[in-house]
C-alpha atoms as a PDB file:
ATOM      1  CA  UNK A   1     155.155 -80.689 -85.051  1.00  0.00           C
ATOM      2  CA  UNK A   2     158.825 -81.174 -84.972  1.00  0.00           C
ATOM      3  CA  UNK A   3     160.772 -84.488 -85.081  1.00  0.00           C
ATOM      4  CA  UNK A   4     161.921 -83.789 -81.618  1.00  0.00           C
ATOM      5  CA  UNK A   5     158.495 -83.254 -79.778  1.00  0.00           C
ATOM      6  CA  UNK A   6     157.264 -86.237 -81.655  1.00  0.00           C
ATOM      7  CA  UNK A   7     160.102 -88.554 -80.335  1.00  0.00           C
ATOM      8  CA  UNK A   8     159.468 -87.345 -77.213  1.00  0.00           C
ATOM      9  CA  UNK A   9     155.186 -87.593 -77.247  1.00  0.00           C
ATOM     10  CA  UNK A  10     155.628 -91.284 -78.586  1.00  0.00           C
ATOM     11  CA  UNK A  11     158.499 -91.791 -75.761  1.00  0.00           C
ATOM     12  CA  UNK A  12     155.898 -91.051 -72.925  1.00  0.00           C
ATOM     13  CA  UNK A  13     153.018 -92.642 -74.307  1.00  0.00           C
ATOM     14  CA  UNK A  14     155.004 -95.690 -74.382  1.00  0.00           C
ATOM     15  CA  UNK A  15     156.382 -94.879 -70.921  1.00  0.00           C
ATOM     16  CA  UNK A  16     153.040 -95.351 -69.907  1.00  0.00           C
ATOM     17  CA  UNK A  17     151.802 -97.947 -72.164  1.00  0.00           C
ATOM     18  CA  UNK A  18     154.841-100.527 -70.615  1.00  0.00           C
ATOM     19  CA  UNK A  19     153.080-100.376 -67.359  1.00  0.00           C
ATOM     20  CA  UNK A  20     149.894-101.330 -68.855  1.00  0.00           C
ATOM     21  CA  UNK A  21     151.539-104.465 -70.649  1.00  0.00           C
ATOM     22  CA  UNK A  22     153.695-105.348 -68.210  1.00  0.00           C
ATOM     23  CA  UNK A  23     151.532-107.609 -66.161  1.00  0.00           C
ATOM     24  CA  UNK A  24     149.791-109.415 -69.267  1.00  0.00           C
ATOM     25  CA  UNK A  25     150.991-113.397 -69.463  1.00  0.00           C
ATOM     26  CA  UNK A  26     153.434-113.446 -66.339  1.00  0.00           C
ATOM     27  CA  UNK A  27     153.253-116.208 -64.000  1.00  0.00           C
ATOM     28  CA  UNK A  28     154.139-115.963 -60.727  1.00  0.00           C
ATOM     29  CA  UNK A  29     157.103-118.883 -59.882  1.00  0.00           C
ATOM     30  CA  UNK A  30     154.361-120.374 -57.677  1.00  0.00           C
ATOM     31  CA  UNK A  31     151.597-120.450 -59.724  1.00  0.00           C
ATOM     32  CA  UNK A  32     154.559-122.258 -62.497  1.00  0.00           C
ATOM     33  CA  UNK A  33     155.306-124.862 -59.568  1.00  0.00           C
ATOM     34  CA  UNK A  34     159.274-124.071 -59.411  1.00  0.00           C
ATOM     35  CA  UNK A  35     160.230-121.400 -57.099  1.00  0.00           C
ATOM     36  CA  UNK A  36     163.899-121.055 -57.154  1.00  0.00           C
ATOM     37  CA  UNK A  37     165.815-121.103 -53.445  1.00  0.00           C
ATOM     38  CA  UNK A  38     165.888-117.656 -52.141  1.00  0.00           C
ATOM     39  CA  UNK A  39     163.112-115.864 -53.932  1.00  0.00           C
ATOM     40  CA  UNK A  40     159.976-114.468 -53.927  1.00  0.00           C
ATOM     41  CA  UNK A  41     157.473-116.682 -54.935  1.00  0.00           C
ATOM     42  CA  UNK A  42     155.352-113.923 -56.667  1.00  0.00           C
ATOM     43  CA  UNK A  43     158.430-113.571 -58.627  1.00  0.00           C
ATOM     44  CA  UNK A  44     157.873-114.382 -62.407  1.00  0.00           C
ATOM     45  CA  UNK A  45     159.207-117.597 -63.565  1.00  0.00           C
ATOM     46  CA  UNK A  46     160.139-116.015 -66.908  1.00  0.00           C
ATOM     47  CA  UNK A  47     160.833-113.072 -68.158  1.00  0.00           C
ATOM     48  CA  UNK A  48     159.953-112.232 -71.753  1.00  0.00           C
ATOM     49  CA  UNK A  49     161.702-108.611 -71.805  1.00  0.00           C
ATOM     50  CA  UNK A  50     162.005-108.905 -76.232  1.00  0.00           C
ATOM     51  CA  UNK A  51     158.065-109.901 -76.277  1.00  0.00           C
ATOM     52  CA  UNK A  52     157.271-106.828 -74.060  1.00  0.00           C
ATOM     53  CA  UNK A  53     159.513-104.246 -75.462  1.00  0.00           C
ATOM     54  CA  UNK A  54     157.562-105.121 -79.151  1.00  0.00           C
ATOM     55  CA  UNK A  55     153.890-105.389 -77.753  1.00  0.00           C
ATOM     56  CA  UNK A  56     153.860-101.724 -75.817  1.00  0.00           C
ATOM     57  CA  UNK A  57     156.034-100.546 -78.913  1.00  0.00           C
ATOM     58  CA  UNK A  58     152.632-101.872 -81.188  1.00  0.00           C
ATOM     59  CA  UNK A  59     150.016-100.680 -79.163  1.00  0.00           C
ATOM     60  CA  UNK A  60     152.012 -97.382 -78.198  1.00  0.00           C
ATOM     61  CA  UNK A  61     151.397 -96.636 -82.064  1.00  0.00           C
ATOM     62  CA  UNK A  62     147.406 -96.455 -82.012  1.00  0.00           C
ATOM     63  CA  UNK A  63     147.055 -93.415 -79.090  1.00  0.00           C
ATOM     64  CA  UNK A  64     149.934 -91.538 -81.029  1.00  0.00           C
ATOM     65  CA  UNK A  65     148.104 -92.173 -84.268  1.00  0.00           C
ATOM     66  CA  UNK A  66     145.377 -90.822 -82.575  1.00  0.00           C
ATOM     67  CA  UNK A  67     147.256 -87.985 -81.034  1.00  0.00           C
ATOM     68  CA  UNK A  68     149.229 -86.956 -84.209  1.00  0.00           C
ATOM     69  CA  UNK A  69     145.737 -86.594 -86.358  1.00  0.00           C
ATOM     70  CA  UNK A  70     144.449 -84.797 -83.999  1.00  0.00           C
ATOM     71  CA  UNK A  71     147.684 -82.658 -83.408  1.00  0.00           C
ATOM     72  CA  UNK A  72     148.638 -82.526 -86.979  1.00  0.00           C
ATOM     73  CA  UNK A  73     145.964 -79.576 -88.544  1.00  0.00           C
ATOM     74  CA  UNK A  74     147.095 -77.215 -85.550  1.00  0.00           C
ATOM     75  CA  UNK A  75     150.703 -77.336 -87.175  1.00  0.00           C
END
């Protein structure tokens, strides 16, 4: 398997693995007790972009592991 398609594989397994992630540890601004004038109160009272961006980049590795030894004798 080329560099390329691997890039790519990993890319949209961790396309999909972000939307898993996303929702783990967020508090709503309500549930936090200060919603800010003007918003949502279902709105998260922080966002942690860094902490996501590195926890779907770890777990994005194990179903590409997976993938590429499966993948890898057919090459």
């Amino acid at each position: 398997m080329s560099l390329g398609s691997s890039v790519a594989i990993y890319f949209i397994i961790w396309w999909v693995m972000l939307f898993v992630v996303l929702p783990f540890g967020v508090r709503s601004q309500q549930e936090a007790g200060e919603v800010s004038p003007g918003s949502d109160p279902g709105a998260p009272a922080r966002v942690r972009i860094a902490r996501i961006v590195l926890t779907t980049s770890i777990i994005s590795l194990i179903p590409f592991g997976i993938f590429y030894y499966f993948i890898l004798p057919m090459f």
